[in-house]
C-alpha atoms as a PDB file:
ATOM      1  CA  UNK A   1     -10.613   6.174  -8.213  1.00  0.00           C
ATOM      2  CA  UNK A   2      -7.420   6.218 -10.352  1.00  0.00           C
ATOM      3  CA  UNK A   3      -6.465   3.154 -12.631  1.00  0.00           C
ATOM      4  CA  UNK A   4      -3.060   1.967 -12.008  1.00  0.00           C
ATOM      5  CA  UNK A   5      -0.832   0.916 -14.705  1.00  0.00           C
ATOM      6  CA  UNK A   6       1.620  -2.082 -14.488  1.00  0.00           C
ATOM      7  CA  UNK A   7       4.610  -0.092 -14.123  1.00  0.00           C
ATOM      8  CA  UNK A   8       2.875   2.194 -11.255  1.00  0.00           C
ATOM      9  CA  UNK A   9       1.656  -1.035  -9.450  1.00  0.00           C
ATOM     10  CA  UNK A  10       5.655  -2.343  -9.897  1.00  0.00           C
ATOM     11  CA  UNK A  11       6.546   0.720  -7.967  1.00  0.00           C
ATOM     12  CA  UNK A  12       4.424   0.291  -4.993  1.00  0.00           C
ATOM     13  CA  UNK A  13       6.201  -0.845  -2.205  1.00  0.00           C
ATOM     14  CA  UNK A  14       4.115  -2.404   1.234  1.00  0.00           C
ATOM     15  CA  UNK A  15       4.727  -3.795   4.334  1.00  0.00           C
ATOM     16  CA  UNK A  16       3.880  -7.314   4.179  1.00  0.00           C
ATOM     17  CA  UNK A  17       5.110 -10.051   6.090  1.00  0.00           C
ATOM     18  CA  UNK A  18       7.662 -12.349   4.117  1.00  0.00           C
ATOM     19  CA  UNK A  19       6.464 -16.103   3.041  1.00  0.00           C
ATOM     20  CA  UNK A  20       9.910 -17.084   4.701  1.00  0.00           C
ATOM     21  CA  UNK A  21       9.185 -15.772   7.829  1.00  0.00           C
ATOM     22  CA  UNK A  22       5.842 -17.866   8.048  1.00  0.00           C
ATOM     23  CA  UNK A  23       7.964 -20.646   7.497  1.00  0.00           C
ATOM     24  CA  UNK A  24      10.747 -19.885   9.579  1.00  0.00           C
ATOM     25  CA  UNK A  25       9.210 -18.278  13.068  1.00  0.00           C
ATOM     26  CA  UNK A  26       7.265 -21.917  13.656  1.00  0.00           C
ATOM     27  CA  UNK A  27      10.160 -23.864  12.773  1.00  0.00           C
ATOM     28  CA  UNK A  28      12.293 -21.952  15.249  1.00  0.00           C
ATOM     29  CA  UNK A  29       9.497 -22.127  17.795  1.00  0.00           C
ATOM     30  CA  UNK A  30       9.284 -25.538  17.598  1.00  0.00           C
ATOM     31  CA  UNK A  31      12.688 -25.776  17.116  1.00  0.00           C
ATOM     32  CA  UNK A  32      13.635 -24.495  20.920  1.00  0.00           C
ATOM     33  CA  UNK A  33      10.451 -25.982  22.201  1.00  0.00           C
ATOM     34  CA  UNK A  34      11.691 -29.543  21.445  1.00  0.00           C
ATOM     35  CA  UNK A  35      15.264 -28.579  22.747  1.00  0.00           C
ATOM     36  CA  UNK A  36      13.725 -27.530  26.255  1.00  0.00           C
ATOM     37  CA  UNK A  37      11.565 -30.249  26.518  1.00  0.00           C
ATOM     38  CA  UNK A  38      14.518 -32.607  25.574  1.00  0.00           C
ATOM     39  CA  UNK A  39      16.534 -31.202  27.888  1.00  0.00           C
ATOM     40  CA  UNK A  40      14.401 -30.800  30.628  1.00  0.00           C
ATOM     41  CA  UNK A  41      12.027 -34.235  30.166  1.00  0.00           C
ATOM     42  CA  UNK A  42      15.084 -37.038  28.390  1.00  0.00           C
ATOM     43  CA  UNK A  43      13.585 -40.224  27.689  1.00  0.00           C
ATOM     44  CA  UNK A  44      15.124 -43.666  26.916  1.00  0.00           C
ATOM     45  CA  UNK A  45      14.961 -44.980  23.186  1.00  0.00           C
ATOM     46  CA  UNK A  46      13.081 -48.121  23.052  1.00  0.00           C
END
């Protein structure tokens, strides 16, 4: 096994999933999901 060096290890690229779209896709989700439900289900405020 080869020993990378930094700038070889700089130069790799991969095909990762971004931290923003962890944070995003569930937002969204939940997002529409509370939309729907409002829309579907609307309650009085107390």
């Amino acid at each position: 096994m080869k020993q990378l060096t930094h700038d070889e290890l700089k130069k790799i690229s991969g095909g990762g999933i971004s931290t923003s779209l962890l944070a995003f896709l569930p937002m969204g989700i939940s997002f529409i999901v509370g939309v729907i439900d409002g829309y579907l289900r609307p309650l009085k405020c107390n």
